[in-house]
PDB file of N, CA and C in Angstrom:
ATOM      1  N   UNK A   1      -5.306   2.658 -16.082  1.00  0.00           N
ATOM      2  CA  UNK A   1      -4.152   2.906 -16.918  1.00  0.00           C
ATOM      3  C   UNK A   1      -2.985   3.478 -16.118  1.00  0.00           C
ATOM      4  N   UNK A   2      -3.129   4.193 -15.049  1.00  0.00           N
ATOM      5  CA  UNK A   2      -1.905   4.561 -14.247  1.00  0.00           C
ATOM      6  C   UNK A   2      -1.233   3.783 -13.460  1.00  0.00           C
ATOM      7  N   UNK A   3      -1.645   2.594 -13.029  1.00  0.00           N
ATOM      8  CA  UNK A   3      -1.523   1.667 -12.493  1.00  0.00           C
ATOM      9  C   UNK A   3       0.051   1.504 -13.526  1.00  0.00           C
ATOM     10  N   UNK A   4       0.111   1.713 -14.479  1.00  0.00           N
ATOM     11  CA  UNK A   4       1.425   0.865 -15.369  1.00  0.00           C
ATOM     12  C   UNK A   4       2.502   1.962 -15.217  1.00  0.00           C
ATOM     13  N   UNK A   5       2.327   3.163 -14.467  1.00  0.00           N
ATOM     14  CA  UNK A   5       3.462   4.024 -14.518  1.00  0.00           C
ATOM     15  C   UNK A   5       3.630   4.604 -13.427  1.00  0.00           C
ATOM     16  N   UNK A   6       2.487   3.713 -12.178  1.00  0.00           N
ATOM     17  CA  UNK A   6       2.848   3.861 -10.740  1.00  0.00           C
ATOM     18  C   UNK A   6       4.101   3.550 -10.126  1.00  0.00           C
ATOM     19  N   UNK A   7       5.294   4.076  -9.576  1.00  0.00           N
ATOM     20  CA  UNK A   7       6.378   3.460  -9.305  1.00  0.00           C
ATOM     21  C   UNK A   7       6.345   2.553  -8.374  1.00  0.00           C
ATOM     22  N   UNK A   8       5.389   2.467  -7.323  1.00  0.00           N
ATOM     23  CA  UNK A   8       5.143   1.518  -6.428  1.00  0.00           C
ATOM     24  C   UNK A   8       5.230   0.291  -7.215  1.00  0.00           C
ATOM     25  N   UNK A   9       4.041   0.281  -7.881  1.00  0.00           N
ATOM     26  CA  UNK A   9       3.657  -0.784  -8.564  1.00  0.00           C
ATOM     27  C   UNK A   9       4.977  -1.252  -9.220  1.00  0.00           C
ATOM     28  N   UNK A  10       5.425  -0.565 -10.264  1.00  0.00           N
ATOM     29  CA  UNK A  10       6.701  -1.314 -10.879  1.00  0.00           C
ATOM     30  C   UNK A  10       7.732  -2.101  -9.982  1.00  0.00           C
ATOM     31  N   UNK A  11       7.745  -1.137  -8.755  1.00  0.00           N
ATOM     32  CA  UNK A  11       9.063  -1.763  -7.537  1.00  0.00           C
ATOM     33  C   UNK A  11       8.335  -2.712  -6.639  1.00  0.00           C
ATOM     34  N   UNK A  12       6.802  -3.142  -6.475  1.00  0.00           N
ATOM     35  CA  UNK A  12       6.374  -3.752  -6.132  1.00  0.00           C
ATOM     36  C   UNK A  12       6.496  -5.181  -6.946  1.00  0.00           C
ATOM     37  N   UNK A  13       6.255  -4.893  -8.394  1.00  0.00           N
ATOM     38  CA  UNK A  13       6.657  -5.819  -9.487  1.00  0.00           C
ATOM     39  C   UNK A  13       7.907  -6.589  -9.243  1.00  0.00           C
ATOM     40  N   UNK A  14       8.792  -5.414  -9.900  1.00  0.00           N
ATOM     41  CA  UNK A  14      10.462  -5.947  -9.734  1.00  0.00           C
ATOM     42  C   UNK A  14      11.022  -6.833  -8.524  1.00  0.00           C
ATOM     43  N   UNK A  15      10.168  -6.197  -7.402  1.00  0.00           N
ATOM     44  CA  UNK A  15      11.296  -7.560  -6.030  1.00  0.00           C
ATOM     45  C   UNK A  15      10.490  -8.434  -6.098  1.00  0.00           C
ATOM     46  N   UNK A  16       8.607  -9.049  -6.700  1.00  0.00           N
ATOM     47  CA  UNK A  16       8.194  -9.894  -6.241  1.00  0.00           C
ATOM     48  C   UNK A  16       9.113 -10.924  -7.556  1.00  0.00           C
ATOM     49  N   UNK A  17       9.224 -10.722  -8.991  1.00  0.00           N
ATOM     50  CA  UNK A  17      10.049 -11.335  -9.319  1.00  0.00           C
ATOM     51  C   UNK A  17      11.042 -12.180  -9.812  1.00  0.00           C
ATOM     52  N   UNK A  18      12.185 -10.372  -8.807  1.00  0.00           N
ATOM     53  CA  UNK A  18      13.302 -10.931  -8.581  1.00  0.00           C
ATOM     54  C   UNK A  18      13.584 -11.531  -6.902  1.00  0.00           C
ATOM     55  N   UNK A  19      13.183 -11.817  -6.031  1.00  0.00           N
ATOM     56  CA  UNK A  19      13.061 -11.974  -5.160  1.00  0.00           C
ATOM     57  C   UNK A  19      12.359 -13.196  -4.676  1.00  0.00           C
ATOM     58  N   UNK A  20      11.017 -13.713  -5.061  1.00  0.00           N
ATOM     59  CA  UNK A  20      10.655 -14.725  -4.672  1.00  0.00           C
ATOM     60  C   UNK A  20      10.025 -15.365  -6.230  1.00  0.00           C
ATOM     61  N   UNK A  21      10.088 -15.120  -7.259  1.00  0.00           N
ATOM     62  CA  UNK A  21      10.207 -16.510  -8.206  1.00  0.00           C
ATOM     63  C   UNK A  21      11.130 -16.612  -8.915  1.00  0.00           C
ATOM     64  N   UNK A  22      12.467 -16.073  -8.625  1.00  0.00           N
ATOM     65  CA  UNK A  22      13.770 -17.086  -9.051  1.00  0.00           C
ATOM     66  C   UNK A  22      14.025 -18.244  -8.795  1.00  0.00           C
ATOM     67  N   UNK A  23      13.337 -19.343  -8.190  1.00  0.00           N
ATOM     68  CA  UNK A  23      13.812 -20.633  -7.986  1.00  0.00           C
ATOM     69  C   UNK A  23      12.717 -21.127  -8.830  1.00  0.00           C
ATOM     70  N   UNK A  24      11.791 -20.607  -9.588  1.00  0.00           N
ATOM     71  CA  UNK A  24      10.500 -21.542 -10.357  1.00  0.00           C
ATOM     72  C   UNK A  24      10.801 -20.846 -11.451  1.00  0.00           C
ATOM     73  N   UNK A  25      11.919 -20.298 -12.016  1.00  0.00           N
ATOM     74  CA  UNK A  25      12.307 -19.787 -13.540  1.00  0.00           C
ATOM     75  C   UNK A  25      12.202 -21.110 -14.915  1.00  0.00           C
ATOM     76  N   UNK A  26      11.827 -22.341 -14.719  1.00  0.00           N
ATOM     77  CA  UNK A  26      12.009 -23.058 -15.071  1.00  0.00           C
ATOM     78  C   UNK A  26      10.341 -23.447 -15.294  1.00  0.00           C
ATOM     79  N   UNK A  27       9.782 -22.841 -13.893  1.00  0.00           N
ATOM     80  CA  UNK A  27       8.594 -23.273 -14.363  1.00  0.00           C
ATOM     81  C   UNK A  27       7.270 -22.498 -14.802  1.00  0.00           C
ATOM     82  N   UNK A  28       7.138 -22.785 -16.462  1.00  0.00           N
ATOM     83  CA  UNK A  28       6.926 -21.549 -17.701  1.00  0.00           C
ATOM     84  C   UNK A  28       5.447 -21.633 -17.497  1.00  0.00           C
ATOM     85  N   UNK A  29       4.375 -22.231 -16.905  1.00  0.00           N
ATOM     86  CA  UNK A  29       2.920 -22.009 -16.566  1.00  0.00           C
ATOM     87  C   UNK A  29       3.157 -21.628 -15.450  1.00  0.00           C
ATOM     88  N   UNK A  30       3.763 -21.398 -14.361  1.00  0.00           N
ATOM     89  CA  UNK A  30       3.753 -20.565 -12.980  1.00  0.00           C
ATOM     90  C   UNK A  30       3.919 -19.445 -13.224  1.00  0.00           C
ATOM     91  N   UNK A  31       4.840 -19.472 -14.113  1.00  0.00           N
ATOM     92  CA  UNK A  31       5.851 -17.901 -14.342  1.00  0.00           C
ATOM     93  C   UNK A  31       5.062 -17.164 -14.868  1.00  0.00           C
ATOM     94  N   UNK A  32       4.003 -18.029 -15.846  1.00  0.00           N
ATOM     95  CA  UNK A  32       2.977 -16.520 -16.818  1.00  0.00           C
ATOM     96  C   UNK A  32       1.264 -16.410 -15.860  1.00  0.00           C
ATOM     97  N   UNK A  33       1.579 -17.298 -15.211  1.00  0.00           N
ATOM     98  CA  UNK A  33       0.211 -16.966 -14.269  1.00  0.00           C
ATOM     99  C   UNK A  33       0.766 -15.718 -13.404  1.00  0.00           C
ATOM    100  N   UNK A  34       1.878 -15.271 -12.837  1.00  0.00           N
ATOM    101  CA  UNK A  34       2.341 -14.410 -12.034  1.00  0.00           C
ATOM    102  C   UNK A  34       2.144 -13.087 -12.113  1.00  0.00           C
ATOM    103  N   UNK A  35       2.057 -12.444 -13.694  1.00  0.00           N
ATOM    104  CA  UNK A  35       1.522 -11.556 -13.896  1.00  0.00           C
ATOM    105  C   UNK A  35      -0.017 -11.151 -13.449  1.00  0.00           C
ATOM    106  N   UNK A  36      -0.315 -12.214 -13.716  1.00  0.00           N
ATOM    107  CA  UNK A  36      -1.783 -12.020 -13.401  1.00  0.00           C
ATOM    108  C   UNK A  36      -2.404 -11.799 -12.376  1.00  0.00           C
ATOM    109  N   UNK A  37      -1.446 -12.699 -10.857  1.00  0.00           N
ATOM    110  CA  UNK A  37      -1.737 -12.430  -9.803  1.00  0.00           C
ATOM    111  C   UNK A  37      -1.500 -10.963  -9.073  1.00  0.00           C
ATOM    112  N   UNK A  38      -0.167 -10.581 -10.067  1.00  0.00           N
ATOM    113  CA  UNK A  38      -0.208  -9.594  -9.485  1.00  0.00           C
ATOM    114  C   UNK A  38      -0.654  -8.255 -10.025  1.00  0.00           C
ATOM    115  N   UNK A  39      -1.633  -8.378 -11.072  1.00  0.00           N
ATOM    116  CA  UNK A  39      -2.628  -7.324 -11.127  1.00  0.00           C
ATOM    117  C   UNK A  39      -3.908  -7.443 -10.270  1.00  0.00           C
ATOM    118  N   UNK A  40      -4.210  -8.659  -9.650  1.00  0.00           N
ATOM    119  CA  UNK A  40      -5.528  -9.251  -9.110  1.00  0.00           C
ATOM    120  C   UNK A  40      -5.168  -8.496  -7.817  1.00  0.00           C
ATOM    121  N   UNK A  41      -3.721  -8.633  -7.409  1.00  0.00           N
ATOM    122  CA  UNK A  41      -3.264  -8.377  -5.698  1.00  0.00           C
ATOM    123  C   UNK A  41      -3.389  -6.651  -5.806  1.00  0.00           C
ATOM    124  N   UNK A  42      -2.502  -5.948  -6.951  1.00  0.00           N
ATOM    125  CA  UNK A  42      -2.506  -4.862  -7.311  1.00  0.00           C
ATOM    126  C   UNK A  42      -3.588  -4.052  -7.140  1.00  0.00           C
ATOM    127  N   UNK A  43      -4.855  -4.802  -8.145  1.00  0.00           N
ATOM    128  CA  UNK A  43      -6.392  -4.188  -7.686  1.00  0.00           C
ATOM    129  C   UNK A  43      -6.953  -4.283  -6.118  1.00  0.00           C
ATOM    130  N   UNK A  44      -7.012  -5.213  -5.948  1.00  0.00           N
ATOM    131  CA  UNK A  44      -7.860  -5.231  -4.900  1.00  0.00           C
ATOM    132  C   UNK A  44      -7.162  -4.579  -3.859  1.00  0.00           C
ATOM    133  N   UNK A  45      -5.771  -3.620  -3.783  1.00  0.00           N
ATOM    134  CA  UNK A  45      -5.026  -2.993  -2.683  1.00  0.00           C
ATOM    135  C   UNK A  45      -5.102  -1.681  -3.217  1.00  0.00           C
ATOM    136  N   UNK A  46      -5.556  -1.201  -4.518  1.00  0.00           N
ATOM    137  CA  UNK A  46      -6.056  -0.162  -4.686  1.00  0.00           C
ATOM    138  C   UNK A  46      -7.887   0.466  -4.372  1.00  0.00           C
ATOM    139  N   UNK A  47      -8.104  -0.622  -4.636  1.00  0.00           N
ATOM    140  CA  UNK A  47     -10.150  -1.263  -4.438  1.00  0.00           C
ATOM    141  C   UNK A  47     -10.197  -0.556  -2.611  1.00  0.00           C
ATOM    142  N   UNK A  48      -8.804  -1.167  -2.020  1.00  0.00           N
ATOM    143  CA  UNK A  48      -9.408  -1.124  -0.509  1.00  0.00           C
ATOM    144  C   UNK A  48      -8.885   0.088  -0.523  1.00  0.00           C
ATOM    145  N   UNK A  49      -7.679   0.511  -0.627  1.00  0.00           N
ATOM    146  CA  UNK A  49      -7.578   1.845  -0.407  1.00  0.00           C
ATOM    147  C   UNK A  49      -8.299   3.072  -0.502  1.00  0.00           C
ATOM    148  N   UNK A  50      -9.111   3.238  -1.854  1.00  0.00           N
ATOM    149  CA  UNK A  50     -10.089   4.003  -2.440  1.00  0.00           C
ATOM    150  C   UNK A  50     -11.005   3.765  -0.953  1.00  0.00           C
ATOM    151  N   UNK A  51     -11.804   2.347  -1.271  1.00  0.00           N
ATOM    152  CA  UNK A  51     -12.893   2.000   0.217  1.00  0.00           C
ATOM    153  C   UNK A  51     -12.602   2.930   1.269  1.00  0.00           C
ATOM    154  N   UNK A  52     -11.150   2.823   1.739  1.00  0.00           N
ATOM    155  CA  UNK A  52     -10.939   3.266   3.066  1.00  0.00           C
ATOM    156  C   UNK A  52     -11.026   4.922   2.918  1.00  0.00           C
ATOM    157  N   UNK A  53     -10.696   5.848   1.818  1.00  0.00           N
ATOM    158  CA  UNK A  53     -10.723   6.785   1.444  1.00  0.00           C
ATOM    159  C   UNK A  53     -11.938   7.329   1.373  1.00  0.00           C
ATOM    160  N   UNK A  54     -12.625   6.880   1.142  1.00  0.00           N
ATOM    161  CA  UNK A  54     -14.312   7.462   0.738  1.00  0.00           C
ATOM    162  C   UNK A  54     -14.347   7.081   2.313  1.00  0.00           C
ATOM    163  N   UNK A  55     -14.584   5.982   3.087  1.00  0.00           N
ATOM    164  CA  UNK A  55     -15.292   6.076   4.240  1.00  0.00           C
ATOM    165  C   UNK A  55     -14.397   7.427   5.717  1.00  0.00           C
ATOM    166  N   UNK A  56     -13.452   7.516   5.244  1.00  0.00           N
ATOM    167  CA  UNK A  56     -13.009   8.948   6.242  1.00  0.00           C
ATOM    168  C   UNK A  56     -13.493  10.024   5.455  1.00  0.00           C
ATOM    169  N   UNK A  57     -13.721  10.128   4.024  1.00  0.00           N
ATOM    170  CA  UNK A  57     -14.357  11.243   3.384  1.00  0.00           C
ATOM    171  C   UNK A  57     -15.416  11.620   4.656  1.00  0.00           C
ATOM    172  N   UNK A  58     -16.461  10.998   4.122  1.00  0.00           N
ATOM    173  CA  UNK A  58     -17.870  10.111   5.067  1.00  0.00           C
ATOM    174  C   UNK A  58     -17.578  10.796   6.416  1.00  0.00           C
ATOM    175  N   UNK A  59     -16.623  10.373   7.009  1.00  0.00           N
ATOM    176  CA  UNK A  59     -16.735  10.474   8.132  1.00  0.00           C
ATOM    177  C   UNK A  59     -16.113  11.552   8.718  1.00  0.00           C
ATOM    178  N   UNK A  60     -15.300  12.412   8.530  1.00  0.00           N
ATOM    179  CA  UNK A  60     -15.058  13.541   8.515  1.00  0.00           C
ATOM    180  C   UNK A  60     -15.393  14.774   7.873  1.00  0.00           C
ATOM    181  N   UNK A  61     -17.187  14.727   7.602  1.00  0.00           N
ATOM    182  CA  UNK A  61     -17.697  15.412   7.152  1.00  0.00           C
ATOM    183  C   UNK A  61     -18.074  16.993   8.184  1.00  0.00           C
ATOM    184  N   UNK A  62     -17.944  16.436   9.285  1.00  0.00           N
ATOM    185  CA  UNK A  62     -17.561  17.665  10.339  1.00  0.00           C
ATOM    186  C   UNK A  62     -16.696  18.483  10.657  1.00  0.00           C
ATOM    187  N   UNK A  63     -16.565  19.536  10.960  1.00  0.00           N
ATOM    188  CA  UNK A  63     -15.118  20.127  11.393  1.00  0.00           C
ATOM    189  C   UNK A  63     -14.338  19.460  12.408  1.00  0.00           C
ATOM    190  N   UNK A  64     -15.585  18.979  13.312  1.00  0.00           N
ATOM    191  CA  UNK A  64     -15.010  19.051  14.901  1.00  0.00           C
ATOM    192  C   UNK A  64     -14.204  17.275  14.774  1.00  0.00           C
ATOM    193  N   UNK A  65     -14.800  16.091  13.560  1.00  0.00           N
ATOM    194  CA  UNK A  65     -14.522  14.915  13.536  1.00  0.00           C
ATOM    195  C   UNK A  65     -13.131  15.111  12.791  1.00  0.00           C
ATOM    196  N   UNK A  66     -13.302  16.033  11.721  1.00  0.00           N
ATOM    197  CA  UNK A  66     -11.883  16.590  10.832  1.00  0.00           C
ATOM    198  C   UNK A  66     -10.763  17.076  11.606  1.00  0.00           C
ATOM    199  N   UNK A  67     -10.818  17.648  12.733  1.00  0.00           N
ATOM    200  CA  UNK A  67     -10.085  17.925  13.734  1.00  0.00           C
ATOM    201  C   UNK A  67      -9.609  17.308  14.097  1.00  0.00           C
ATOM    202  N   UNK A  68     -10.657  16.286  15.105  1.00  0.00           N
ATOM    203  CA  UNK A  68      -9.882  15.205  15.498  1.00  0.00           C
ATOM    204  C   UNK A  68      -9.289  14.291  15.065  1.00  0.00           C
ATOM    205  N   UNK A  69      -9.881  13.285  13.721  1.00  0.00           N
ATOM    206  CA  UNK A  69      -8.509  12.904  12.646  1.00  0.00           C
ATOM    207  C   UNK A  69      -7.489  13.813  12.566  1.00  0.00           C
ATOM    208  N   UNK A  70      -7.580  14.516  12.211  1.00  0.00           N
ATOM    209  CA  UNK A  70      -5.890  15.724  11.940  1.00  0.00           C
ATOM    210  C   UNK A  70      -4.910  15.245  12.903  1.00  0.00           C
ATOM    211  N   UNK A  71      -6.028  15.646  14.688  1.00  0.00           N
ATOM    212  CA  UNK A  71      -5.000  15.153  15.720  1.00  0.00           C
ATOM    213  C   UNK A  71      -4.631  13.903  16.104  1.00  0.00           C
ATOM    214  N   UNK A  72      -5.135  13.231  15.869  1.00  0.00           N
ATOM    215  CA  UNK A  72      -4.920  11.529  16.075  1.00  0.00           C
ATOM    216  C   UNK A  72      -3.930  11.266  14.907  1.00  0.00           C
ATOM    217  N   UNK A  73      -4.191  11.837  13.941  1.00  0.00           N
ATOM    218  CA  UNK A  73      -2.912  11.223  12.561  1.00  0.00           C
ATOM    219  C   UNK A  73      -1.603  12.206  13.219  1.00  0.00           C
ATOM    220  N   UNK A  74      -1.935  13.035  13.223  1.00  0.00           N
ATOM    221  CA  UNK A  74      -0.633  14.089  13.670  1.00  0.00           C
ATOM    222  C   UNK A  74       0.476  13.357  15.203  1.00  0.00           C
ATOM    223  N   UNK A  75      -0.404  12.753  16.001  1.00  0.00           N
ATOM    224  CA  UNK A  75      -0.197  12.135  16.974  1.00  0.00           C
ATOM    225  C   UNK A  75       0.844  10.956  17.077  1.00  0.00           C
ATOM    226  N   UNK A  76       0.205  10.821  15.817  1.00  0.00           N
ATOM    227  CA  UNK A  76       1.021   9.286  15.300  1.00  0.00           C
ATOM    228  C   UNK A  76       1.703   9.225  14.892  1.00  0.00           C
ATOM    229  N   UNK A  77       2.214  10.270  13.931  1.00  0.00           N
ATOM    230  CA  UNK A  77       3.099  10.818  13.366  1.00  0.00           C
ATOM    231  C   UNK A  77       4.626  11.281  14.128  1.00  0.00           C
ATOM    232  N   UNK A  78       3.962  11.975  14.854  1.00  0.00           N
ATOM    233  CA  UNK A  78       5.058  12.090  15.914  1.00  0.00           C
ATOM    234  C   UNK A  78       5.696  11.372  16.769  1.00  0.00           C
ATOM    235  N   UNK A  79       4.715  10.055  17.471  1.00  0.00           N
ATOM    236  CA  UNK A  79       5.029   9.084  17.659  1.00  0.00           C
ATOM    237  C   UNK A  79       6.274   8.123  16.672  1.00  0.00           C
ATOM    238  N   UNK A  80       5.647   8.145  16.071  1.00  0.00           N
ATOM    239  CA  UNK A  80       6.722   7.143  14.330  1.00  0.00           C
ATOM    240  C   UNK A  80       7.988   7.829  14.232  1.00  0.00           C
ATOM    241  N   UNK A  81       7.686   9.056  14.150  1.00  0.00           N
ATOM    242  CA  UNK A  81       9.413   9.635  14.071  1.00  0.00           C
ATOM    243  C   UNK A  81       9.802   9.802  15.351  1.00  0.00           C
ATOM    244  N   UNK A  82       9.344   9.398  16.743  1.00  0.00           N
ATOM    245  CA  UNK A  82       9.984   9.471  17.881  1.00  0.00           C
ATOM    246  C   UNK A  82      10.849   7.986  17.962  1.00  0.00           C
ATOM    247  N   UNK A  83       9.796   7.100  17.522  1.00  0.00           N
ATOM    248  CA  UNK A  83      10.435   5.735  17.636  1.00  0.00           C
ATOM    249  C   UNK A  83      11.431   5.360  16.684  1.00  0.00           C
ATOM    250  N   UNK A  84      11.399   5.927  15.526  1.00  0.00           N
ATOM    251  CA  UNK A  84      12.517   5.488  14.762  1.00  0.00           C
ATOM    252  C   UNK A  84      13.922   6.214  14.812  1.00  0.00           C
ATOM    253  N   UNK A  85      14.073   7.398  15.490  1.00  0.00           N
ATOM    254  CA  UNK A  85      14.822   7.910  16.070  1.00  0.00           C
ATOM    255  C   UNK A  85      15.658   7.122  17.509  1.00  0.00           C
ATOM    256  N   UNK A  86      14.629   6.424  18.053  1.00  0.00           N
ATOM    257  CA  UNK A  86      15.016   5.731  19.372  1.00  0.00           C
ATOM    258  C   UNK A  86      14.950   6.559  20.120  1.00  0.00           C
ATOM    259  N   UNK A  87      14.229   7.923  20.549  1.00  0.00           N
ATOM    260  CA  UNK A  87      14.176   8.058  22.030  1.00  0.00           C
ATOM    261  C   UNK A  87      13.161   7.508  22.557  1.00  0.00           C
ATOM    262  N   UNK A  88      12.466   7.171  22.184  1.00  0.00           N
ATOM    263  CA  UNK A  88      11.247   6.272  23.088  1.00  0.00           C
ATOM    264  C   UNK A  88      12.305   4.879  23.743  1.00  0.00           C
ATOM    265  N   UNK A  89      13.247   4.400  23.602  1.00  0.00           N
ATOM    266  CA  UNK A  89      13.836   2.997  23.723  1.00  0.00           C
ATOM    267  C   UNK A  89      14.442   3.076  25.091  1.00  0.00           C
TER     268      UNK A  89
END
């Protein structure tokens, strides 16, 4: 049920579309299958997410493995805002 008041989801909704099925507005069995696909795409990118969530649960059941995720995400992190800044360039 949250799925319908996720904002992702809605703005994920809105550009697929307005964005890529404005040229098949005409065509009225494409257009109502579209919904559908995109609850099918919707689930299964929540399905994996959860997946991927439980298995670092799992796996950072240690301090010393919890650590090191922390530092490897933290790592990356810093990385990402180095590069989008451009001093790495």
């Amino acid at each position: 049920m949250l799925q319908f008041v996720n904002p992702k989801c809605i703005f994920y909704g809105l550009t697929m579309y307005t964005t890529f099925l404005a040229p098949i507005l005409g065509q009225r069995f494409v257009l109502a299958w579209m919904p559908v696909l995109l609850a099918g795409v919707s689930f299964s990118s929540v399905s994996t997410w959860t997946l991927g969530g439980q298995l670092i649960r799992r796996w950072i059941s240690t301090p010393a493995r919890a650590r090191a995720l922390g530092v490897v995400l933290s790592l990356a992190l810093v990385y990402t805002a180095l590069d989008l800044t451009g001093v790495l360039s």
